[in-house]
C-alpha atoms as a PDB file:
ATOM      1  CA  UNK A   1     -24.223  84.458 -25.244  1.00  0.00           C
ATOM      2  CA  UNK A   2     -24.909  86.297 -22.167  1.00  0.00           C
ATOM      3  CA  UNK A   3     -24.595  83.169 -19.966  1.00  0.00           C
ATOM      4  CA  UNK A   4     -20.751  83.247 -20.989  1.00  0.00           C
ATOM      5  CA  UNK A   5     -20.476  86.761 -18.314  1.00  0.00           C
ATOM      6  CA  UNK A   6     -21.195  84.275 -15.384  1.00  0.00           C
ATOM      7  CA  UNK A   7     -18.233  83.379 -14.023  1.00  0.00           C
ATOM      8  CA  UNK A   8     -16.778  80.793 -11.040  1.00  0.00           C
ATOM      9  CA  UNK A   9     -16.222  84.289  -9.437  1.00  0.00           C
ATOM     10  CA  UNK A  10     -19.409  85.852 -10.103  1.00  0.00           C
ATOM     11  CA  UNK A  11     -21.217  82.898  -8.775  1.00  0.00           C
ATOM     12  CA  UNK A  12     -19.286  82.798  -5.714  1.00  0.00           C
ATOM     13  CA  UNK A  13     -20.069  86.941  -5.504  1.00  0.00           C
ATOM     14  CA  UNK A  14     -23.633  85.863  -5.613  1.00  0.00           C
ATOM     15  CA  UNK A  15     -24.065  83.383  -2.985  1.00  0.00           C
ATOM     16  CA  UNK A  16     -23.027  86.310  -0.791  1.00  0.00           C
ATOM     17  CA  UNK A  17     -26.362  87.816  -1.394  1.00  0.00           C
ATOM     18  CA  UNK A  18     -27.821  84.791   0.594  1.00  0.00           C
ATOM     19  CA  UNK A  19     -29.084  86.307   4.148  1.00  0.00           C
ATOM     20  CA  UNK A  20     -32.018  84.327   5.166  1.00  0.00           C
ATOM     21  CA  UNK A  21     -31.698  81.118   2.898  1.00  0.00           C
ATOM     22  CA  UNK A  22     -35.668  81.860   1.345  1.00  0.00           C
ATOM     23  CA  UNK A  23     -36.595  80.662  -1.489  1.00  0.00           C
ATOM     24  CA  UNK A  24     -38.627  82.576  -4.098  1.00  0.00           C
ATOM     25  CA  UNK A  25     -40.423  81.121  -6.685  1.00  0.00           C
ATOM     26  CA  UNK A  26     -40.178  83.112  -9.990  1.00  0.00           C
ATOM     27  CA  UNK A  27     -42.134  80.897 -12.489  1.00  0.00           C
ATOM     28  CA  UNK A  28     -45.816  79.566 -12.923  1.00  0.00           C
ATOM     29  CA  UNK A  29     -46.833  76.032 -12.453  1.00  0.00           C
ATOM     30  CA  UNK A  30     -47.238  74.142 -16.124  1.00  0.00           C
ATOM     31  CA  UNK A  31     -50.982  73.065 -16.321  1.00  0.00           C
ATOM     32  CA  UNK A  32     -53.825  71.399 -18.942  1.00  0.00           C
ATOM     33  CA  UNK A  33     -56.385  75.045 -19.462  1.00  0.00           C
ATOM     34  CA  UNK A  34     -53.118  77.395 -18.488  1.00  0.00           C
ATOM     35  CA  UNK A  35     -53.523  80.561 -21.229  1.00  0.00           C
ATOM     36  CA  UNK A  36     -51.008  79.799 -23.880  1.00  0.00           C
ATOM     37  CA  UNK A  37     -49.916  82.199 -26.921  1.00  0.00           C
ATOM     38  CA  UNK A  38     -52.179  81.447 -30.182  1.00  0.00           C
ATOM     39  CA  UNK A  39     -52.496  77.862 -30.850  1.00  0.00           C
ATOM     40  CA  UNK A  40     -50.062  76.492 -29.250  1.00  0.00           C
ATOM     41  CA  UNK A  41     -50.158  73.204 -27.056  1.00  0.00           C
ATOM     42  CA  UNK A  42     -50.136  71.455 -23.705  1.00  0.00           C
ATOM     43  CA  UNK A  43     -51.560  68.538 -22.891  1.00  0.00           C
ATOM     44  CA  UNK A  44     -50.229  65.852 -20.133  1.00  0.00           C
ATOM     45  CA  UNK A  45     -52.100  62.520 -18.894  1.00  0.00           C
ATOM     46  CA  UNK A  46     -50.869  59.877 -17.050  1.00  0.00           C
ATOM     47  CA  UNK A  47     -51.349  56.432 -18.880  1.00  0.00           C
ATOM     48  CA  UNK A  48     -52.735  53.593 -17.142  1.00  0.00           C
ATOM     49  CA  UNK A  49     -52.467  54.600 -13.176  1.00  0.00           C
ATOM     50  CA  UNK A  50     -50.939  52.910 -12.659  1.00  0.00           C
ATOM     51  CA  UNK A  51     -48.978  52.752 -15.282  1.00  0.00           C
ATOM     52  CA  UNK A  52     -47.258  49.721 -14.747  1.00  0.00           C
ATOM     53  CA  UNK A  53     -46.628  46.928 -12.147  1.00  0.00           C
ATOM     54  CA  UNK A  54     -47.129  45.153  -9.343  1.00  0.00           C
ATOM     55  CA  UNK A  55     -43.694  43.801 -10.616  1.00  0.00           C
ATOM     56  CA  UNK A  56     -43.171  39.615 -10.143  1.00  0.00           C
ATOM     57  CA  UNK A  57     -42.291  39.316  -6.918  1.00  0.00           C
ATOM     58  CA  UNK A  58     -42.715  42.777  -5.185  1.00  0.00           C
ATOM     59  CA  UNK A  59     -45.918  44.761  -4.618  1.00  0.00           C
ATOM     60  CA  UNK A  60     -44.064  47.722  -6.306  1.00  0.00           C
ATOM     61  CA  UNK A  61     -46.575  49.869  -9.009  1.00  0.00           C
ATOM     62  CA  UNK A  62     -45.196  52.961 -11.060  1.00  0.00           C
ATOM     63  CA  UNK A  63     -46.825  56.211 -12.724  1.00  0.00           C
ATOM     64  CA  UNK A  64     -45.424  57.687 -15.711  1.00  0.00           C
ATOM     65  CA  UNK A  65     -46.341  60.594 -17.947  1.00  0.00           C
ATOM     66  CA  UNK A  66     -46.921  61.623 -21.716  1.00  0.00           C
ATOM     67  CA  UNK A  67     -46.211  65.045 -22.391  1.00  0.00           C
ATOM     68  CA  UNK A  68     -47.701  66.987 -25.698  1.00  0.00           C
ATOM     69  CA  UNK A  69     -46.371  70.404 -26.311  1.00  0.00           C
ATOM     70  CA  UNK A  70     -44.117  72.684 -27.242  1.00  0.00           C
ATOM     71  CA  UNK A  71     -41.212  72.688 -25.331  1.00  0.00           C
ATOM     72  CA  UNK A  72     -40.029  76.356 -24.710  1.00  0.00           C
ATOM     73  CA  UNK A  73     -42.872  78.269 -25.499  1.00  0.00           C
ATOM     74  CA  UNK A  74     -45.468  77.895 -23.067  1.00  0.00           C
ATOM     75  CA  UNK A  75     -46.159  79.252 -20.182  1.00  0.00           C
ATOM     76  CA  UNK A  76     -43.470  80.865 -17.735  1.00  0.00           C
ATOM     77  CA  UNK A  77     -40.803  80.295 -20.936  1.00  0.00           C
ATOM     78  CA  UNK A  78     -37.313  81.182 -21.818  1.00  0.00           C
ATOM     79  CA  UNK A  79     -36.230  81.855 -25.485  1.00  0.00           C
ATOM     80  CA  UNK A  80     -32.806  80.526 -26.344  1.00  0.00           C
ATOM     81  CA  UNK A  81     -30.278  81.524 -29.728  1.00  0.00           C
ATOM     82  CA  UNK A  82     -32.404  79.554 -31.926  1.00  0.00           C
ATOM     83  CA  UNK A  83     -35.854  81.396 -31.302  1.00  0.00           C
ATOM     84  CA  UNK A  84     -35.429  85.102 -32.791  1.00  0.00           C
ATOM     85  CA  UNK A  85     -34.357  85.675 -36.308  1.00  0.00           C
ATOM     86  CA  UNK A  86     -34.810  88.517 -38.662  1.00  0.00           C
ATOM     87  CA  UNK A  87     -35.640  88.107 -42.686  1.00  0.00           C
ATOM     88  CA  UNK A  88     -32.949  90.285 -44.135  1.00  0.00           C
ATOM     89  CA  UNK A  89     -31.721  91.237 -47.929  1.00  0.00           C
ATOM     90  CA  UNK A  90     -28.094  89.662 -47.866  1.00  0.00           C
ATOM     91  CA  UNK A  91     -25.375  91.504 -50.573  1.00  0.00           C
ATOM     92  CA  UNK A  92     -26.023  89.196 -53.282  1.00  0.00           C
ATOM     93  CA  UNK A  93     -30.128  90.627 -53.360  1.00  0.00           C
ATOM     94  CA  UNK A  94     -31.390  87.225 -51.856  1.00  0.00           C
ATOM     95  CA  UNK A  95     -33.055  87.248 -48.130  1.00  0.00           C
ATOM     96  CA  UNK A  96     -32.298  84.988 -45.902  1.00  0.00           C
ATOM     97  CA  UNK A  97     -33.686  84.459 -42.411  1.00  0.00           C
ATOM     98  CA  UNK A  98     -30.592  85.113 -39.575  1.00  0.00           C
ATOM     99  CA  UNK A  99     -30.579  84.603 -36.191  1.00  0.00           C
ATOM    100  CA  UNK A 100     -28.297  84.841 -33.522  1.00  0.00           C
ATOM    101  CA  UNK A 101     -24.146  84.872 -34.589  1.00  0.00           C
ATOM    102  CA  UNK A 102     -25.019  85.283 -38.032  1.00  0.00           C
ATOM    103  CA  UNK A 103     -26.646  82.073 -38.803  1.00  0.00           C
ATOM    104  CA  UNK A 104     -28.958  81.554 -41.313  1.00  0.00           C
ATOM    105  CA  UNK A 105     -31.911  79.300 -41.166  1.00  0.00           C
ATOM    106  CA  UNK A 106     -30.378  77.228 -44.248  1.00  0.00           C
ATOM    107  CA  UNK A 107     -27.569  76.288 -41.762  1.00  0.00           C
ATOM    108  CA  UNK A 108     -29.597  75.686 -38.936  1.00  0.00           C
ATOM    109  CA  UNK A 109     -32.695  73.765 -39.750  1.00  0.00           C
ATOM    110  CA  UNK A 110     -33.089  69.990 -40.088  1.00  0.00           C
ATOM    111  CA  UNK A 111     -36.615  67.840 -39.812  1.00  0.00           C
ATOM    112  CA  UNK A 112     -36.098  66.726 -35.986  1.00  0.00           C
ATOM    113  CA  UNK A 113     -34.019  69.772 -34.107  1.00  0.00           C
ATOM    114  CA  UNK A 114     -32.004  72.908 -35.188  1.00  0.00           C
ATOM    115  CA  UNK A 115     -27.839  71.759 -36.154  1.00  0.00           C
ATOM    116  CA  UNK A 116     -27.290  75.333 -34.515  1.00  0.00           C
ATOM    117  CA  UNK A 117     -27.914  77.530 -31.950  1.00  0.00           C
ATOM    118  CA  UNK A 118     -29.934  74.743 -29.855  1.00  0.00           C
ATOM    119  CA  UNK A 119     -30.533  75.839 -26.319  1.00  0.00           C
ATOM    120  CA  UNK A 120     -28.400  73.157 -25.146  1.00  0.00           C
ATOM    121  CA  UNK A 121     -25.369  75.274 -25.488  1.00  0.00           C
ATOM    122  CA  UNK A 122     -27.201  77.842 -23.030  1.00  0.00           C
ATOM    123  CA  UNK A 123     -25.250  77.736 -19.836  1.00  0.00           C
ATOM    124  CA  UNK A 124     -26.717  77.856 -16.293  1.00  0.00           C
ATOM    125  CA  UNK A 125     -27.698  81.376 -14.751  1.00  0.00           C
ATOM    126  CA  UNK A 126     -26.730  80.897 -11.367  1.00  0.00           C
ATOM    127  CA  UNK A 127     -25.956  85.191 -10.631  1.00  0.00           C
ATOM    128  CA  UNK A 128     -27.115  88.085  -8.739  1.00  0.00           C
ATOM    129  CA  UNK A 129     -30.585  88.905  -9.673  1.00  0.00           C
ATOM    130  CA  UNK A 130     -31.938  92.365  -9.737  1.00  0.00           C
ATOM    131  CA  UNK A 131     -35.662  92.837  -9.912  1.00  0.00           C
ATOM    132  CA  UNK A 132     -36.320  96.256 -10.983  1.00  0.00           C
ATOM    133  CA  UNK A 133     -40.081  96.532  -9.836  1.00  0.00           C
ATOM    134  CA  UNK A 134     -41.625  99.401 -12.563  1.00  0.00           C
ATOM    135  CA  UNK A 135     -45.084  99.392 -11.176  1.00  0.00           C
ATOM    136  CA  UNK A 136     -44.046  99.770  -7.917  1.00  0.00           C
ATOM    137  CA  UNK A 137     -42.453 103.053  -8.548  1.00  0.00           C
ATOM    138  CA  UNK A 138     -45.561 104.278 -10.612  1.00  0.00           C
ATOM    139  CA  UNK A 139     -47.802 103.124  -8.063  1.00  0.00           C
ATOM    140  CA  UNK A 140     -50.018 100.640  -9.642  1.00  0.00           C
ATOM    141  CA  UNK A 141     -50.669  97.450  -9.747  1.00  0.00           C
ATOM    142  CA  UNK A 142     -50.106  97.008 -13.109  1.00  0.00           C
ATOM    143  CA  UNK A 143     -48.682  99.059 -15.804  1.00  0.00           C
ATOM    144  CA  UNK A 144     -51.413  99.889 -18.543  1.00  0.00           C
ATOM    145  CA  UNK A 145     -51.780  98.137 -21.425  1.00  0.00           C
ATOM    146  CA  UNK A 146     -48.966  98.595 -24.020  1.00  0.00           C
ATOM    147  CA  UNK A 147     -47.138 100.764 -21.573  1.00  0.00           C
ATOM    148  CA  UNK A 148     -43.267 101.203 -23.007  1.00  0.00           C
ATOM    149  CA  UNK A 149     -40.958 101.927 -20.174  1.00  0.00           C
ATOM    150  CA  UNK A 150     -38.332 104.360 -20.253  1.00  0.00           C
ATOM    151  CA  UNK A 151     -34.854 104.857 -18.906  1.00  0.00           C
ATOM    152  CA  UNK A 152     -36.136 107.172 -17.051  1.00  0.00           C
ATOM    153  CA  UNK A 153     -38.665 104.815 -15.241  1.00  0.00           C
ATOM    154  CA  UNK A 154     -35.496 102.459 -15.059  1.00  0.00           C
ATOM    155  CA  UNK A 155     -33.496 105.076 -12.879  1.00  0.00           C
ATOM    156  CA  UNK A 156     -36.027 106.375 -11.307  1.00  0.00           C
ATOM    157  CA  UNK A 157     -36.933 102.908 -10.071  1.00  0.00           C
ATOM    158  CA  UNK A 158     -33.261 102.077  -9.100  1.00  0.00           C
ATOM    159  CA  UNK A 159     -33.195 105.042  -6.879  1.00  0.00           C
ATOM    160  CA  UNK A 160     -36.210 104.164  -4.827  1.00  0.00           C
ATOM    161  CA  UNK A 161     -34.933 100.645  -4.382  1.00  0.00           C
ATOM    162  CA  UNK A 162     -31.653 102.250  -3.024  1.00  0.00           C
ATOM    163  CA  UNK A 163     -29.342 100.202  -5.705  1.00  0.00           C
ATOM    164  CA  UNK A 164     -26.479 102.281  -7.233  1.00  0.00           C
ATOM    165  CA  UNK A 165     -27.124 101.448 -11.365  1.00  0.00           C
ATOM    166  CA  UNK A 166     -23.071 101.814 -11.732  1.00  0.00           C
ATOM    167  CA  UNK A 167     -22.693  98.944  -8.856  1.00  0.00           C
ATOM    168  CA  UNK A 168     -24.767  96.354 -11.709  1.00  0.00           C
ATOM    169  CA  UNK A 169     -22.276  94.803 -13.174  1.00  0.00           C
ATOM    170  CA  UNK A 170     -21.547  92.413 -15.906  1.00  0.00           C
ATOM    171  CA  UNK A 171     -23.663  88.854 -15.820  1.00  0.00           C
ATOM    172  CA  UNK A 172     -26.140  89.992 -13.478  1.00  0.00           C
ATOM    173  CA  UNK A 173     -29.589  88.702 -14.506  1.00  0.00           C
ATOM    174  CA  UNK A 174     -31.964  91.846 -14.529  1.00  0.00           C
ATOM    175  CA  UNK A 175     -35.490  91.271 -14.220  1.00  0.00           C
ATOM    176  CA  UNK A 176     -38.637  93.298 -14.383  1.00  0.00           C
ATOM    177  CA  UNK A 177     -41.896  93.608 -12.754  1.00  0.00           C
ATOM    178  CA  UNK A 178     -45.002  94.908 -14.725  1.00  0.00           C
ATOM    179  CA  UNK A 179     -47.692  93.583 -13.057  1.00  0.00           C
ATOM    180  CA  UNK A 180     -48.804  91.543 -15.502  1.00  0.00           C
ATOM    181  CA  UNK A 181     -48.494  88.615 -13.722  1.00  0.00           C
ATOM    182  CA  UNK A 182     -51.312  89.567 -12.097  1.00  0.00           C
ATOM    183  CA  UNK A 183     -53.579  89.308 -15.265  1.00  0.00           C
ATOM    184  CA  UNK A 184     -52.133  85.231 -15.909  1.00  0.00           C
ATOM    185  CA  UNK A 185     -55.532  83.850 -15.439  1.00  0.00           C
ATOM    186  CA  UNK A 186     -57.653  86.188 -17.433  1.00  0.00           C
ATOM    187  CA  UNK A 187     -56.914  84.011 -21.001  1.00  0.00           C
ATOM    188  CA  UNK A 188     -58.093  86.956 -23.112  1.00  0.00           C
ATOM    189  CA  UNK A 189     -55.905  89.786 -21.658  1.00  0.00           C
ATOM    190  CA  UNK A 190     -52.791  87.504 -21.818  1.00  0.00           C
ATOM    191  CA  UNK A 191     -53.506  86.901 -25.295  1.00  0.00           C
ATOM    192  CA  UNK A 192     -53.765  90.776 -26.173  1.00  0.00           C
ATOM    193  CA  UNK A 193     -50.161  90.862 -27.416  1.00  0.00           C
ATOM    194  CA  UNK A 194     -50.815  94.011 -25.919  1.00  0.00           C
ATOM    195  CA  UNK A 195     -48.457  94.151 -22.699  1.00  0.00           C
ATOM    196  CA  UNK A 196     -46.172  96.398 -20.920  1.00  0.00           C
ATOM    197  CA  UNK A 197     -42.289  96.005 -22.044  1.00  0.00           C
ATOM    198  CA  UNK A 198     -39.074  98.049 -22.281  1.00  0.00           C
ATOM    199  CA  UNK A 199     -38.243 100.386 -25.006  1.00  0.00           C
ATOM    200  CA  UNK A 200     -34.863 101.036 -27.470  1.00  0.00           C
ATOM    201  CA  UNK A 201     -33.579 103.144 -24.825  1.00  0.00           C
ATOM    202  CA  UNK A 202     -33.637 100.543 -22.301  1.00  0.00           C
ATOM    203  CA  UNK A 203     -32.395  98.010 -24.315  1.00  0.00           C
ATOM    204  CA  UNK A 204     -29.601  99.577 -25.607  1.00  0.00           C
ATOM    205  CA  UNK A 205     -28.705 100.021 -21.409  1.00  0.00           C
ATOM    206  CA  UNK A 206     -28.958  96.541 -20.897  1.00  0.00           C
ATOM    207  CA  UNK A 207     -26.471  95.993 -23.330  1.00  0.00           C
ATOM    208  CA  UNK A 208     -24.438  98.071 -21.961  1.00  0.00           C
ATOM    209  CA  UNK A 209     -24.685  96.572 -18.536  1.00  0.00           C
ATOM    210  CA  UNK A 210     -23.823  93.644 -20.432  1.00  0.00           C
ATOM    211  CA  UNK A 211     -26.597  91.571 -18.729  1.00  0.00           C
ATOM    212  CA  UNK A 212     -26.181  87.583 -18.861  1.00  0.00           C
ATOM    213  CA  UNK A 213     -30.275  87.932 -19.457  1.00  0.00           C
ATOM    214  CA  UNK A 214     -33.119  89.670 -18.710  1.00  0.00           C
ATOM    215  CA  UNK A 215     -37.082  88.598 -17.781  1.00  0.00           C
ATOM    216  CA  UNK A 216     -40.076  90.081 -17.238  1.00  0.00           C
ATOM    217  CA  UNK A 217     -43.855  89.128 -16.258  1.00  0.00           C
ATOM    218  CA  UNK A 218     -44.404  89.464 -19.875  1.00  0.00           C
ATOM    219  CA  UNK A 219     -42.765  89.080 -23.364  1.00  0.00           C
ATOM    220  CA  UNK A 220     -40.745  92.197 -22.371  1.00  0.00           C
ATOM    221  CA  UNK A 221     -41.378  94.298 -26.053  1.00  0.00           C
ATOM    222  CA  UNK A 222     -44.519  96.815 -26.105  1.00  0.00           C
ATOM    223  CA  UNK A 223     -46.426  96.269 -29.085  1.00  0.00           C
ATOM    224  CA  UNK A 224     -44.823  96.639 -32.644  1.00  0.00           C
ATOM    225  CA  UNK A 225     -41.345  96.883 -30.967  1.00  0.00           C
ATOM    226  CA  UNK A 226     -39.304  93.951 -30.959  1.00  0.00           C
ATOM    227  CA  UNK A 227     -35.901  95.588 -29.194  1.00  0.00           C
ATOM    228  CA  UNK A 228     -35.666  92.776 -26.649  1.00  0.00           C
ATOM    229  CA  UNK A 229     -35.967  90.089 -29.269  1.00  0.00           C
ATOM    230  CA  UNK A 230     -33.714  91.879 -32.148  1.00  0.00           C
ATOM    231  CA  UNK A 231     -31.518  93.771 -30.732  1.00  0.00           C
ATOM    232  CA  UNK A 232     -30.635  91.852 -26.975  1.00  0.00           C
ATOM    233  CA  UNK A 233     -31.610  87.975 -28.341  1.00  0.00           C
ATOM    234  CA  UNK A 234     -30.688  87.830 -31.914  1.00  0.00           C
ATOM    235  CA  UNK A 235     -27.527  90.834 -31.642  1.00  0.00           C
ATOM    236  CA  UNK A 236     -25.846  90.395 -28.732  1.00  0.00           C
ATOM    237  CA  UNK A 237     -26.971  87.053 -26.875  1.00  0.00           C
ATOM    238  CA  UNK A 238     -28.871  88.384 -23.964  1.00  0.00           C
ATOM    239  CA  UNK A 239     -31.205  85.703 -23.878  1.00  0.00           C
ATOM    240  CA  UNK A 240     -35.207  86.481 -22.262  1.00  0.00           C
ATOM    241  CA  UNK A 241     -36.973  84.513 -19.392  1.00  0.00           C
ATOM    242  CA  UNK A 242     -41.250  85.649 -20.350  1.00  0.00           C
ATOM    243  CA  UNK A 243     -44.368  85.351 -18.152  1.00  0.00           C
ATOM    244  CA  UNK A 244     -42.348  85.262 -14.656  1.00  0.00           C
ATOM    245  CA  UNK A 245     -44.292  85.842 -11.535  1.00  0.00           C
ATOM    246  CA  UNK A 246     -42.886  88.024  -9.097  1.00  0.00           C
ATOM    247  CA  UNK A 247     -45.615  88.147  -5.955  1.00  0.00           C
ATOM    248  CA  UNK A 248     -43.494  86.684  -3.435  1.00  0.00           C
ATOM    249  CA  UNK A 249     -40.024  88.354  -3.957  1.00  0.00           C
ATOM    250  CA  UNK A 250     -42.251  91.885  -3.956  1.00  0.00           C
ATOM    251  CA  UNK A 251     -44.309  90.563  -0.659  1.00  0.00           C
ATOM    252  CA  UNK A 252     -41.302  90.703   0.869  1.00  0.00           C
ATOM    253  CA  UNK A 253     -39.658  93.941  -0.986  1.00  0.00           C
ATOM    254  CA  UNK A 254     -36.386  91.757  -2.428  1.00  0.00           C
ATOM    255  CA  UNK A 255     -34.869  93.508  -5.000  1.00  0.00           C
ATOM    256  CA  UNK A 256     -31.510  91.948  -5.187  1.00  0.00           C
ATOM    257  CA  UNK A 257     -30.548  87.909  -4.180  1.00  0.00           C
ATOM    258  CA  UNK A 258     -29.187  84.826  -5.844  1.00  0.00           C
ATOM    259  CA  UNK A 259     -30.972  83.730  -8.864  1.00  0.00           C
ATOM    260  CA  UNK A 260     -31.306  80.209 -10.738  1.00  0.00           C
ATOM    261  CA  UNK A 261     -32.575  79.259 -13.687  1.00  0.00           C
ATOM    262  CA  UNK A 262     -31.220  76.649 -15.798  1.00  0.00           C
ATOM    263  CA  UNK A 263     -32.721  75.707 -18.975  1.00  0.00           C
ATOM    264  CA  UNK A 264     -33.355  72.226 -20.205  1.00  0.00           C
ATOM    265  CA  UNK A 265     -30.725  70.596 -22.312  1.00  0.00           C
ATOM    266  CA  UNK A 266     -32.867  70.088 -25.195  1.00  0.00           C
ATOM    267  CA  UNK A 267     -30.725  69.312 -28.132  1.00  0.00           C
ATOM    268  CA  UNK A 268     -31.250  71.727 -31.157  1.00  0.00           C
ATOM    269  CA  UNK A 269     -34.580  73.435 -29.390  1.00  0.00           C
ATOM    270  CA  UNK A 270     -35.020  76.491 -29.504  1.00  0.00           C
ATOM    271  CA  UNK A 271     -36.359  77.573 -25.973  1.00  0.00           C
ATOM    272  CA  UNK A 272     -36.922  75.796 -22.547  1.00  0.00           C
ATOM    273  CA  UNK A 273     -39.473  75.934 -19.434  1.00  0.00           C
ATOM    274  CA  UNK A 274     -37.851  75.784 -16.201  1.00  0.00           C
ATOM    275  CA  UNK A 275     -38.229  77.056 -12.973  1.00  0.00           C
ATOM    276  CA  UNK A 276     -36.431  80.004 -12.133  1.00  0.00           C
ATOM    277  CA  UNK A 277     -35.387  80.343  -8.373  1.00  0.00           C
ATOM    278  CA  UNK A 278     -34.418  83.618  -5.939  1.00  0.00           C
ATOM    279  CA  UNK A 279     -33.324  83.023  -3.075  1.00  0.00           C
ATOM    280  CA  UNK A 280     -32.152  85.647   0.105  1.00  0.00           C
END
C-alpha cells in the first residue's frame, strides 16, 4: 500500500523537518472504561502482583499482564488491508466479499488470523506529517456533528497554514483535525457514528497526492459515506490512523514535522494500536 511511497530518501527528507527535537504525542492512552465502538472489548489486569518470584536465590519479583481485546480496533486505532471490504456481484452472478488487491474473503480467512492482507505486511510510517487543522480555519472548536469537509475547506485551510498544496508530495502522511478529540470522554457522543470526516472530493485529492496514509480525530467518513474506507483503504492502499488527538501539536501551531507510527506486527490481523509520534 501507501507505506510502499516512503522511501530511504523520503525519510531522510523528513528528519529535516526536526527543529527543536519535541515530541508530540498523537494517540490516546489504552484504558479499562475508555469509550469503545459498539461492543467491543478491553480489559487488562495484572495477575498475582506480583506475579511471580522472589526467585531462589535473589530477592528479584516480576509483574506481568493479561490483555483481553481486540487488537486494532479500539481506541486511538489504525485499520490495515485486511479491515475494509465491499460485498460485490462478481461476473459469474455470485457475491463475494473483496477487500484490498482484489482479495476475496474465501482467500483470506482462516479460524486463527487472515492468510492475506495481515497488517504485518504494513510497513513503518516514518514521513513528513502534515496536520491540516479544519476547525481551526472555521473557527471552532469542533466541527458540528456530521460535518463533511470539502476541498474547499482543504485549500482554504492550507493557505492559512502558509503550506503550498503542490509542495505535498508523495508518502507524506496527511492528517486532520476535527475537534473531536475533544469529545473522547463523553462515551455517548463518541458512539454517535455521527462525526465530522472528509468527503468524495477530498478523497479523490488524497489519492492524488498519493498519500502513504491519512488520520483524523475521528473515523474520517461523515455519516453514510464510506470514501475513506472504500475508495483510499480497500482501492488504492492508503491505509487510516482513527481517534488521534491533536492538542499538543495545535498548542503549539505545528502543522508540518516528522511523524511515526508503526503498527504492530500482528500476523494475519487486520488493524493495530500504536502510538503515533510528531516530533519538531
Amino acid at each position: 500500500g501507501g507505506s510502499n511511497w516512503i522511501t530511504p530518501e523520503k525519510v531522510l527528507k523528513s528528519l529535516s523537518l526536526i527543529e527543536k527535537g519535541k515530541v508530540y504525542e498523537l494517540g490516546f492512552p489504552y484504558y479499562r472504561g475508555m469509550p469503545l465502538l459498539g461492543q467491543r472489548t478491553y480489559s487488562m489486569i495484572i495477575p498475582g502482583t506480583p506475579t511471580g518470584g522472589p526467585y531462589s536465590g535473589t530477592d528479584m519479583v516480576y509483574n506481568d499482564d493479561f490483555l483481553c481485546t481486540e487488537i486494532g480496533q479500539i481506541g486511538t486505532q489504525f485499520d490495515g488491508p485486511g479491515h475494509i471490504g465491499k460485498r460485490m456481484k462478481m461476473e459469474d452472478g455470485t457475491v463475494k466479499d473483496v477487500f484490498y488487491n482484489g482479495y476475496t474473503l474465501d482467500e483470506m480467512k482462516s479460524p486463527y488470523e487472515f492468510r492475506k492482507l495481515g497488517v504485518e505486511n504494513v510497513k513503518p510510517y516514518i514521513t513528513r506529517g502534515i496536520l491540516i487543522d479544519i476547525a481551526g480555519y472555521k473557527g471552532v472548536d469542533t466541527l458540528p456533528d456530521g460535518y463533511a469537509v470539502t476541498i474547499e475547506d482543504v485549500r482554504k485551510t492550507l493557505e492559512k497554514q502558509k503550506i503550498d498544496e503542490r509542495n505535498i508530495t508523495p508518502g507524506d502522511a496527511i492528517l486532520f483535525n476535527f475537534g473531536w478529540w475533544r469529545v473522547i470522554g463523553n462515551a455517548e457522543k463518541y458512539k454517535s457514528f455521527n462525526w465530522p470526516g472528509i468527503d468524495a472530493e477530498v478523497v479523490k485529492w488524497l489519492i492524488e497526492k498519493k498519500a502513504s496514509m491519512i488520520g483524523s480525530d475521528s473515523s474520517g467518513d461523515p455519516p453514510k459515506q464510506a470514501g475513506v474506507h472504500h475508495e483510499l483503504i480497500m482501492k488504492n492502499g492508503i491505509f487510516n490512523l482513527e481517534f488521534m488527538t491533536f492538542e499538543e501539536l495545535l498548542a503549539d501551531k505545528v502543522y508540518e514535522f516528522l511523524f511515526i507510527f508503526t503498527p504492530l506486527r500482528f500476523k494475519g490481523a487486520t488493524g493495530s494500536p500504536g502510538r503515533p509520534i510528531a516530533i519538531h
